[in-house]
C-alpha atoms as a PDB file:
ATOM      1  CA  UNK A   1      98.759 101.662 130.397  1.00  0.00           C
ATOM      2  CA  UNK A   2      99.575  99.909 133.901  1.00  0.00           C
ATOM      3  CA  UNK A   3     101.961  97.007 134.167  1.00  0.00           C
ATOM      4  CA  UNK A   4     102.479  95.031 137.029  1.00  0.00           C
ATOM      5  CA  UNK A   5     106.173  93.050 136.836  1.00  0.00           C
ATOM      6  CA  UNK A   6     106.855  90.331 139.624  1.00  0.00           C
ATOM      7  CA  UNK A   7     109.859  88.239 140.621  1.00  0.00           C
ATOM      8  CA  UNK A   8     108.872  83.884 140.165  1.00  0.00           C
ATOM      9  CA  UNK A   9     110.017  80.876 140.819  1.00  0.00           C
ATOM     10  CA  UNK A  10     107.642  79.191 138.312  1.00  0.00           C
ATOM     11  CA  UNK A  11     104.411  80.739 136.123  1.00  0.00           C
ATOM     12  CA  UNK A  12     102.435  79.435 133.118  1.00  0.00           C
ATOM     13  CA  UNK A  13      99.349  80.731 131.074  1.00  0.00           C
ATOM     14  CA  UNK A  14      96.494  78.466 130.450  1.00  0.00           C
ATOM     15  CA  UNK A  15      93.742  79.237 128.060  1.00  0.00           C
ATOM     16  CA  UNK A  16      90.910  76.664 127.306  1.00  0.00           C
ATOM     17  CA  UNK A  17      92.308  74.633 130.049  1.00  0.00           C
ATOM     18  CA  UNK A  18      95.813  74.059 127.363  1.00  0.00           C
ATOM     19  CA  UNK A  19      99.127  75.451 128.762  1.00  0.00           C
ATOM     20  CA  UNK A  20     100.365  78.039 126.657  1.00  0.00           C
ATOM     21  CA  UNK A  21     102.968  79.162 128.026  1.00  0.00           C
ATOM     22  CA  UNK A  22     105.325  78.972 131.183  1.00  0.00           C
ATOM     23  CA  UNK A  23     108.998  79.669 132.849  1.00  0.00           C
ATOM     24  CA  UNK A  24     110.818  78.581 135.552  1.00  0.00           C
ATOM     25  CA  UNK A  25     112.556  81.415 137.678  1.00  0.00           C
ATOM     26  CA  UNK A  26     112.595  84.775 136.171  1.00  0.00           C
ATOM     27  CA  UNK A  27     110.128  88.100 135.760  1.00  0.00           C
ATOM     28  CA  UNK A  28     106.080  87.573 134.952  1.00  0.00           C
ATOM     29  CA  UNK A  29     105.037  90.923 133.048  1.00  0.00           C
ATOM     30  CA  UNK A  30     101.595  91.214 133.289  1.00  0.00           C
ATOM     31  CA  UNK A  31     100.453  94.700 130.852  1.00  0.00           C
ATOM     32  CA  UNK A  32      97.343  96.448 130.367  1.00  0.00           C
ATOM     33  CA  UNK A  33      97.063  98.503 127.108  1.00  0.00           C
ATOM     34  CA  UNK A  34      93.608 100.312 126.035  1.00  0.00           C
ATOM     35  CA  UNK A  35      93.198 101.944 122.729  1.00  0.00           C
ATOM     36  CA  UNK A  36      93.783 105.121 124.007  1.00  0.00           C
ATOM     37  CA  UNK A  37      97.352 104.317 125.072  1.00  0.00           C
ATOM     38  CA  UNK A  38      99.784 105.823 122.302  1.00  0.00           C
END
């Protein structure tokens, strides 16, 4: 598992070009889990 976690003043997630998601100031947690991560 590896996580990266970073200080913003703004962030959004976009999938099929539609906003999904998004803050203002605070933490973005990006986290990458595999299946062999218990």
């Amino acid at each position: 598992m590896r996580a990266v976690v970073q200080k913003v003043s703004s962030s959004k997630v976009t999938v099929d070009e539609e906003v999904v998601g998004q803050i203002n100031q605070g933490l973005m947690v990006l986290l990458g889990v595999t299946h062999d991560d218990t």
